[in-house]
N, C-alpha and C. Protein backbone atom coordinates (compact mmCIF):
# COMPACT_ATOMS: atom_id res chain seq x y z
N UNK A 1 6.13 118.72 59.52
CA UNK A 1 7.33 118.70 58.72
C UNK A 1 6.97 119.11 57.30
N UNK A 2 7.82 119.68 56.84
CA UNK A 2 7.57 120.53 55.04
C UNK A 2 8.41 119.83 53.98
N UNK A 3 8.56 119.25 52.99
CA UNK A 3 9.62 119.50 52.65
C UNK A 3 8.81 119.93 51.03
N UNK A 4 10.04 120.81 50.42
CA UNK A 4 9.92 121.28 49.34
C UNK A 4 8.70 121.94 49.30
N UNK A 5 8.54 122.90 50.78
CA UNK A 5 7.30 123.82 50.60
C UNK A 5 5.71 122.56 50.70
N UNK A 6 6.09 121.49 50.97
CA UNK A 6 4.68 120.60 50.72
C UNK A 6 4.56 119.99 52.21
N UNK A 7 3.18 119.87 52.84
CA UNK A 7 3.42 119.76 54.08
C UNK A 7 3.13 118.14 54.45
N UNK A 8 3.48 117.18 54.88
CA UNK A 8 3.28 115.97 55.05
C UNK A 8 2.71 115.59 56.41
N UNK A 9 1.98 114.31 56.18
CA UNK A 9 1.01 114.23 57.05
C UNK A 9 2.12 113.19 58.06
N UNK A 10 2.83 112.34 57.59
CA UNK A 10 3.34 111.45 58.85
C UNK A 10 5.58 112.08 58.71
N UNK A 11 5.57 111.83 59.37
CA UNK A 11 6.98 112.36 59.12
C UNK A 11 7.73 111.16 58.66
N UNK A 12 8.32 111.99 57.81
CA UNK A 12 9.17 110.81 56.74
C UNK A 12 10.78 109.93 57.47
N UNK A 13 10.57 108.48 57.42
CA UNK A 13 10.91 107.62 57.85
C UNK A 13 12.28 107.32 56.85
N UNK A 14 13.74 107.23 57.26
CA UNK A 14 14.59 107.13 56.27
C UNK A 14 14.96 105.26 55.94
N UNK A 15 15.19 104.92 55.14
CA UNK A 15 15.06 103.72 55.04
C UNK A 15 16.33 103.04 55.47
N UNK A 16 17.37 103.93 55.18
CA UNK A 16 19.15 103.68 56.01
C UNK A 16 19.39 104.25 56.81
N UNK A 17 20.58 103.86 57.47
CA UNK A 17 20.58 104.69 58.42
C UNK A 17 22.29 104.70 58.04
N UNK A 18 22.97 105.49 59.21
CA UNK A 18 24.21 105.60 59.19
C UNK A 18 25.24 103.95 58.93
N UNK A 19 25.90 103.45 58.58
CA UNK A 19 26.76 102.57 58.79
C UNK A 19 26.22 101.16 57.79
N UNK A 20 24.73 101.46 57.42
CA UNK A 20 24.60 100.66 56.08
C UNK A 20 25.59 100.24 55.06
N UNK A 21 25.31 99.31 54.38
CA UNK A 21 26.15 98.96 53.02
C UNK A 21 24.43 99.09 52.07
N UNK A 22 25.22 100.07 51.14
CA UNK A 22 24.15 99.83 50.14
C UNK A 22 24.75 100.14 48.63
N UNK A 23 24.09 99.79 47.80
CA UNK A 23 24.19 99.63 46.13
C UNK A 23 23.06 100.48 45.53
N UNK A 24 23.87 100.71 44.67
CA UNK A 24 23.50 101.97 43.78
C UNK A 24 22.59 101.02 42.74
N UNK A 25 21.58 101.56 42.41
CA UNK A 25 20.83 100.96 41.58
C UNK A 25 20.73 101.42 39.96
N UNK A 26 20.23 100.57 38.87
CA UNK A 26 20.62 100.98 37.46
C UNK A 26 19.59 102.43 37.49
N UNK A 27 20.50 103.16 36.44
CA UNK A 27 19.28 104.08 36.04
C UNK A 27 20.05 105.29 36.43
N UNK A 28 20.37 105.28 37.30
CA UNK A 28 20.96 106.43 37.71
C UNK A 28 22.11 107.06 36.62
N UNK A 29 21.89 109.22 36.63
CA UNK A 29 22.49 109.59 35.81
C UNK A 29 23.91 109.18 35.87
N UNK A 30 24.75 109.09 35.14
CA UNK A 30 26.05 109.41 35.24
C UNK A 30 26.87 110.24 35.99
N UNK A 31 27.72 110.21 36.49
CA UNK A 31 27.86 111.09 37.75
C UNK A 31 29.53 111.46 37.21
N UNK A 32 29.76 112.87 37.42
CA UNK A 32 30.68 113.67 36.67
C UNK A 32 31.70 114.30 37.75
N UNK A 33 31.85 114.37 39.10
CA UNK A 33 32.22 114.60 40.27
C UNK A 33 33.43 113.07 40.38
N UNK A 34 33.44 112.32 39.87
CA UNK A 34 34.15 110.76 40.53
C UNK A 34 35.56 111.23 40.05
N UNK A 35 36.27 110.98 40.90
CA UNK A 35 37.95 111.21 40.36
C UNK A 35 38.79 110.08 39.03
N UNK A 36 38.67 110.87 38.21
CA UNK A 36 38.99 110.07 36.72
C UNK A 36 37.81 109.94 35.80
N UNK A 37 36.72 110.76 35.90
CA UNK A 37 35.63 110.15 35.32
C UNK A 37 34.88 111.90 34.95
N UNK A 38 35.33 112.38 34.97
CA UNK A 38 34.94 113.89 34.43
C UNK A 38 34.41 114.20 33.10
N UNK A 39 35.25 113.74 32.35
CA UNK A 39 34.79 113.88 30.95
C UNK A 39 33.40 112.68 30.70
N UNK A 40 33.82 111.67 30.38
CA UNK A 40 32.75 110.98 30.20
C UNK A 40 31.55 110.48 31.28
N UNK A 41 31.87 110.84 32.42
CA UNK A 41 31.24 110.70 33.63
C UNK A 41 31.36 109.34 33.96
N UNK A 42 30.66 108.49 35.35
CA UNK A 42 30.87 107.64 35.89
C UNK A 42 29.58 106.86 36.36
N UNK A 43 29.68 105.94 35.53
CA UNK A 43 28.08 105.08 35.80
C UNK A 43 28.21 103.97 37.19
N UNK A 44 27.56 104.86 37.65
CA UNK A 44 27.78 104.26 39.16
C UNK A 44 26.54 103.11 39.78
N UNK A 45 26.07 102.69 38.66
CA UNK A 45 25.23 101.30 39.00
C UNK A 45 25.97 100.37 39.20
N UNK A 46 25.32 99.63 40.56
CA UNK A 46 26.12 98.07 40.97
C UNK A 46 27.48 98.76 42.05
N UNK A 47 27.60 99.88 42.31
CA UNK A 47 28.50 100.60 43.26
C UNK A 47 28.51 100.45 44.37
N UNK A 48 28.96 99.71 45.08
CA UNK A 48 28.47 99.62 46.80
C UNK A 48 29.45 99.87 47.65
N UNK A 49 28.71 101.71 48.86
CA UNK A 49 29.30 101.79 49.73
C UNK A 49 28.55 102.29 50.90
N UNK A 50 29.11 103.08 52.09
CA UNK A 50 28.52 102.89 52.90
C UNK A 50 28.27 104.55 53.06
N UNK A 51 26.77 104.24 53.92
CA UNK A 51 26.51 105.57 54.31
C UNK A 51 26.86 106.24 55.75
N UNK A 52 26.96 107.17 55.17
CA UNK A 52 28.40 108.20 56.16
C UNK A 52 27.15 109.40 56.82
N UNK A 53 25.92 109.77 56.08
CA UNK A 53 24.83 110.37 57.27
C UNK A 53 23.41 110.16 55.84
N UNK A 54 22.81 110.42 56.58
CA UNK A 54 20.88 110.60 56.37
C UNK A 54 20.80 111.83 56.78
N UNK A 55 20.72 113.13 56.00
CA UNK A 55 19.56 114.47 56.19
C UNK A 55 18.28 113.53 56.33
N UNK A 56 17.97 114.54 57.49
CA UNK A 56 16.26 114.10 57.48
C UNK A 56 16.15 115.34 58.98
N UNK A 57 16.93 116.68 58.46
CA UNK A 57 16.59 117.74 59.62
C UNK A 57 15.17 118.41 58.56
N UNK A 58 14.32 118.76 59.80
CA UNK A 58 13.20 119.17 59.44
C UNK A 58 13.10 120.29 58.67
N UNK A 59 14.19 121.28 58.92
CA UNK A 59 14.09 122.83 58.10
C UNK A 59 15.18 122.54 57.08
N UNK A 60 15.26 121.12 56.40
CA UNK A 60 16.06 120.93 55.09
C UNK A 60 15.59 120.47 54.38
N UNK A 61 15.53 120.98 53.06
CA UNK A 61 14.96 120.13 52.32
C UNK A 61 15.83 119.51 51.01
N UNK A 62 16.58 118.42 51.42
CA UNK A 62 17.08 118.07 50.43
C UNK A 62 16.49 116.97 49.43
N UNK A 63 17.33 117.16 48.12
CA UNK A 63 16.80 115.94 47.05
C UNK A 63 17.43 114.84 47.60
N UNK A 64 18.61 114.67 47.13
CA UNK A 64 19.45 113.68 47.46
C UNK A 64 19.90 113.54 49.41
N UNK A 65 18.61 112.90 50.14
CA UNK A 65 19.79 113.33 51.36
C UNK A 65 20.23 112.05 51.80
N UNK A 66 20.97 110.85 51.05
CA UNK A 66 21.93 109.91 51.68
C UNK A 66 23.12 110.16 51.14
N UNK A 67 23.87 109.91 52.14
CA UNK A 67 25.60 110.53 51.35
C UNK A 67 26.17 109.35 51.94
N UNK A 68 26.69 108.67 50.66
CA UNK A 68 27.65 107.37 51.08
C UNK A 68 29.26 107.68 50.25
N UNK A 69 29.76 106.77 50.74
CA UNK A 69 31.36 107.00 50.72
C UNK A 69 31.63 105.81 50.13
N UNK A 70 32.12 105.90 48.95
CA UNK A 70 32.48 104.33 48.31
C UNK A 70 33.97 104.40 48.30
N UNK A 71 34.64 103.29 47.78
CA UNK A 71 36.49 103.32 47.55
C UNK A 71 36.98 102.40 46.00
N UNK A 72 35.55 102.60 45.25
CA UNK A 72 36.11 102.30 44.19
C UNK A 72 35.34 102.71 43.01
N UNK A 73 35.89 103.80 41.91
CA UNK A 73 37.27 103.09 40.91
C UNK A 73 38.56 103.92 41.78
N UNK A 74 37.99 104.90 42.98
CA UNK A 74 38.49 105.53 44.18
C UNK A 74 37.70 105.80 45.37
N UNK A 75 38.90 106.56 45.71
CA UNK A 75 37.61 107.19 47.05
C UNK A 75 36.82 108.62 46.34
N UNK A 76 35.83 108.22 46.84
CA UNK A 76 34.55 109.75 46.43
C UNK A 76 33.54 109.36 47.34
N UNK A 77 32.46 110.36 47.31
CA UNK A 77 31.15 110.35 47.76
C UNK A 77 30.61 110.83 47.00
N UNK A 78 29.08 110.06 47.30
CA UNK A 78 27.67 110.48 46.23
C UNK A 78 26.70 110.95 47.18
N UNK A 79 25.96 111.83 46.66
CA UNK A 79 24.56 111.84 47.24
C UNK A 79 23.31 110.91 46.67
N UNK A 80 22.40 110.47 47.05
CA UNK A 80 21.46 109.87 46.53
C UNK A 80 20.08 110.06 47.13
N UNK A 81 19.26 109.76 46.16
CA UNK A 81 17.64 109.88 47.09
C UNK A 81 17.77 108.58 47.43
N UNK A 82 16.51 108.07 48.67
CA UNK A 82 16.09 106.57 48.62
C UNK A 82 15.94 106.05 47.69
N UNK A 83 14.99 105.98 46.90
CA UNK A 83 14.90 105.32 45.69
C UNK A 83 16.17 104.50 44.63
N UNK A 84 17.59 105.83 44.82
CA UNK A 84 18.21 105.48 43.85
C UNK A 84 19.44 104.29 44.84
N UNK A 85 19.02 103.68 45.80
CA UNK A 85 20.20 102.54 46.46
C UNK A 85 18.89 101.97 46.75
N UNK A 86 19.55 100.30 47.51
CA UNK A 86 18.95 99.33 47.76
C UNK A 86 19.96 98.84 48.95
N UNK A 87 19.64 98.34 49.97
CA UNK A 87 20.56 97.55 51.12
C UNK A 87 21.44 96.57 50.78
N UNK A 88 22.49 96.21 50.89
CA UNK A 88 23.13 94.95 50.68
C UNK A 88 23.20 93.85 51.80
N UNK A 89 23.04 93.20 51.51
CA UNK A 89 22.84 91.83 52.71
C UNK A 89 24.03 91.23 52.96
């Protein structure tokens, strides 16, 4: 498996999977895509929704490949790397 042209020795393991609840963690940029939140963008720490798929096809190489679907300050979706969510219990 490659990603970003770099070749890895064990194949990379996604930490969510489909139908998770997870939260967006601090730090993350501001996000300018959220409906009502364009201009000043939308700080989406402490955000919790669910993930709707995991990229993890071998001839893709994405940054962000969890895409969750939240429903508030509306409905939108984000992309995120692992790093930038955490599971909710």
């Amino acid at each position: 498996m490659s990603l970003l042209g770099l070749k890895l020795d064990e194949p990379a393991v996604a930490p969510f999977k489909v139908g998770d609840l997870v939260r967006v963690k601090p730090g993350v940029e501001k996000l300018r895509h959220v409906p009502g939140h364009k201009e000043g963008g939308f700080d989406a720490a402490g955000s919790e929704g669910k993930v709707i798929r995991v990229y993890v096809e071998e001839n893709l190489s994405c940054t962000h490949p969890v895409k969750v679907q939240f429903s508030s300050p509306k409905n939108w979706l984000g992309h995120f790397t692992f790093d930038e969510l955490e599971s909710v219990e």
